[in-house]
Protein backbone atom coordinates (compact mmCIF):
# COMPACT_ATOMS: atom_id res chain seq x y z
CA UNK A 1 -78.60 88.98 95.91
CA UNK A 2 -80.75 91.78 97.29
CA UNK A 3 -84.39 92.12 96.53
CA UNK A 4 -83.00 95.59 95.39
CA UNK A 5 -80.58 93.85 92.55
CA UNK A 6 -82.96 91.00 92.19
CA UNK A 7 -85.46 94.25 90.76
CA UNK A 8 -83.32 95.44 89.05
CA UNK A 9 -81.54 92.36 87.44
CA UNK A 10 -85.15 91.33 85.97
CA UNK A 11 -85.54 95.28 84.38
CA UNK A 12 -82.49 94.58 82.85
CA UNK A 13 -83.81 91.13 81.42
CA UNK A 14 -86.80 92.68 80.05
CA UNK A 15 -84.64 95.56 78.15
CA UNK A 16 -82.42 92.68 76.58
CA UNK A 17 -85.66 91.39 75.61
CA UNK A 18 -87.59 94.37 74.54
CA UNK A 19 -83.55 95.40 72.94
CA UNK A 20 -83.45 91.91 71.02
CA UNK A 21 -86.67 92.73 69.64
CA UNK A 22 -86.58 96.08 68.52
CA UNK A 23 -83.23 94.84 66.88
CA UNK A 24 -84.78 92.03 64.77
CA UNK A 25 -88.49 92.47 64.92
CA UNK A 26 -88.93 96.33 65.14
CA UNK A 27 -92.27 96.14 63.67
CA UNK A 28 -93.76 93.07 65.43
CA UNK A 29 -93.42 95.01 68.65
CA UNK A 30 -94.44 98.38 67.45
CA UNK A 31 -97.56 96.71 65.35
CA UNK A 32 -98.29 95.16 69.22
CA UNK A 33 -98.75 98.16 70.84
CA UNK A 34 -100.53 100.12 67.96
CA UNK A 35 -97.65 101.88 67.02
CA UNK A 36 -97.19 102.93 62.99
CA UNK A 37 -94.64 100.81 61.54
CA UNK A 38 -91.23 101.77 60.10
CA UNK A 39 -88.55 100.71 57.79
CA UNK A 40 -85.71 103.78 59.30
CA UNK A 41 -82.85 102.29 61.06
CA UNK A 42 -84.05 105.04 64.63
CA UNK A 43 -85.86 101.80 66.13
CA UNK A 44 -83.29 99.65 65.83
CA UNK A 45 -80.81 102.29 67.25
CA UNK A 46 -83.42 102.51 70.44
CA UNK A 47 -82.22 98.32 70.46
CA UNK A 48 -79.15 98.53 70.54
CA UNK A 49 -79.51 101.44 73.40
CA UNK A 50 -81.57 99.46 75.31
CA UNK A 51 -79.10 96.43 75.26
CA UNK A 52 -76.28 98.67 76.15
CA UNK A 53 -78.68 100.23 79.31
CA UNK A 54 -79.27 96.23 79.97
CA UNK A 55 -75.75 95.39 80.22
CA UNK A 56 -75.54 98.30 83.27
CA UNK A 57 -78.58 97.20 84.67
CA UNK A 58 -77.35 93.58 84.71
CA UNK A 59 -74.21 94.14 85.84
CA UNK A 60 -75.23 97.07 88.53
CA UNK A 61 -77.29 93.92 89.99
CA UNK A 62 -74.84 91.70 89.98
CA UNK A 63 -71.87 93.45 91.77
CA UNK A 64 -74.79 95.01 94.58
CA UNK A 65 -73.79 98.91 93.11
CA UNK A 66 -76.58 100.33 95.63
CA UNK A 67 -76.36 104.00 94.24
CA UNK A 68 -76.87 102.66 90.59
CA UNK A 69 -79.68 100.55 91.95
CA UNK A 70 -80.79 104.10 93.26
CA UNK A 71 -79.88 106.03 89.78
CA UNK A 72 -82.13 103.80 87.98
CA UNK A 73 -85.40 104.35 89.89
CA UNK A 74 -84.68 108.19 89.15
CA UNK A 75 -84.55 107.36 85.75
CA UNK A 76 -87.30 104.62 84.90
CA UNK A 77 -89.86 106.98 86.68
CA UNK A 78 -87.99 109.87 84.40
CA UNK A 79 -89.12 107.74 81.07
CA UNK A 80 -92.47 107.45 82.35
CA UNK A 81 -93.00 110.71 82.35
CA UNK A 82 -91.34 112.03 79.29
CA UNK A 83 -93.70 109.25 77.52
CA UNK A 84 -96.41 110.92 79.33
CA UNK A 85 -95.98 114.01 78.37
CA UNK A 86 -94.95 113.21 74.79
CA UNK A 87 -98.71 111.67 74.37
CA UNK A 88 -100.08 114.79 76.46
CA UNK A 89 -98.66 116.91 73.47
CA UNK A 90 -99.31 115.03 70.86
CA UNK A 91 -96.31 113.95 69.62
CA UNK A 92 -97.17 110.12 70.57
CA UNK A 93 -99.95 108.15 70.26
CA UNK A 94 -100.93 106.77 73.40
CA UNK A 95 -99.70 103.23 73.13
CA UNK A 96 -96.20 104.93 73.80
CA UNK A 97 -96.97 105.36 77.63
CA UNK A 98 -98.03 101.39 78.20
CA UNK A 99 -93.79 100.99 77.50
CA UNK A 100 -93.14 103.90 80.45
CA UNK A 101 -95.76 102.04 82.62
CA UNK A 102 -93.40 99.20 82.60
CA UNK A 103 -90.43 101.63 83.57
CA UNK A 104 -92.92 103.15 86.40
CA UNK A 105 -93.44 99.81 87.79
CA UNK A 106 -89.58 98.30 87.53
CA UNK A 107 -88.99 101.55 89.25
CA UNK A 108 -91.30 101.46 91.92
CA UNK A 109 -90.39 97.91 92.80
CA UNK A 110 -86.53 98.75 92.86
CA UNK A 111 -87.83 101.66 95.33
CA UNK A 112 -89.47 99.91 97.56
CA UNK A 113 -86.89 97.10 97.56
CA UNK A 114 -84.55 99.59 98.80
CA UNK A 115 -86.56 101.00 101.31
CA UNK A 116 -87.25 97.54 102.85
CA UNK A 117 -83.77 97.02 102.74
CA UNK A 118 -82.79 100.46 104.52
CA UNK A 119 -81.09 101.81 101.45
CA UNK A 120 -83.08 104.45 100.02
């Protein structure tokens, strides 16, 4: 496996995780990170999106798919910034942007694992 997929394999480990969670412990993790609590069914429905985006992820890693590998640093810097900017305007509290840090990073990783590689 590349370093590339390797990136992006673990990114999709951590959104089974952080899916898993949000699924049966919704406000564990958002109590963690300062966020209010909640008792709608919205954060679970993020869960079960974030398993589905974990099965591409996964899989995309798996099989080598270098332009997914590509797509997703597009898109994990994309989150990053929408979090950003949702705090910015006060629509989130600032907690919000610690989860589009971690897409930043996973995405700046798979970036530079493709550059080393010759592939971005």
């Amino acid at each position: 496996m590349s370093k590339s997929a390797r990136s992006v394999l673990i990114f999709g480990w951590y959104l089974v995780a952080l899916g898993g969670a949000l699924i049966a412990i919704p406000n564990v993790m958002l109590g963690m990170f300062g966020l209010p609590t909640t008792s709608d069914v919205w954060i679970r429905v993020v869960g079960v999106l974030a398993l589905c985006l974990a099965f591409y992820y996964i899989q995309a890693a798996r099989h080598g798919l270098t332009p997914m590998l590509r797509w997703t640093v597009y898109a994990r810097s994309s989150v990053f910034i929408c979090f950003a900017a949702f705090v910015l305007l006060g629509l989130a509290e600032a907690p919000l942007v610690l989860f589009g840090a971690v897409d930043l990073a996973g995405a700046l990783w798979t970036y530079w694992a493709l550059r080393s590689e010759g592939l971005a």
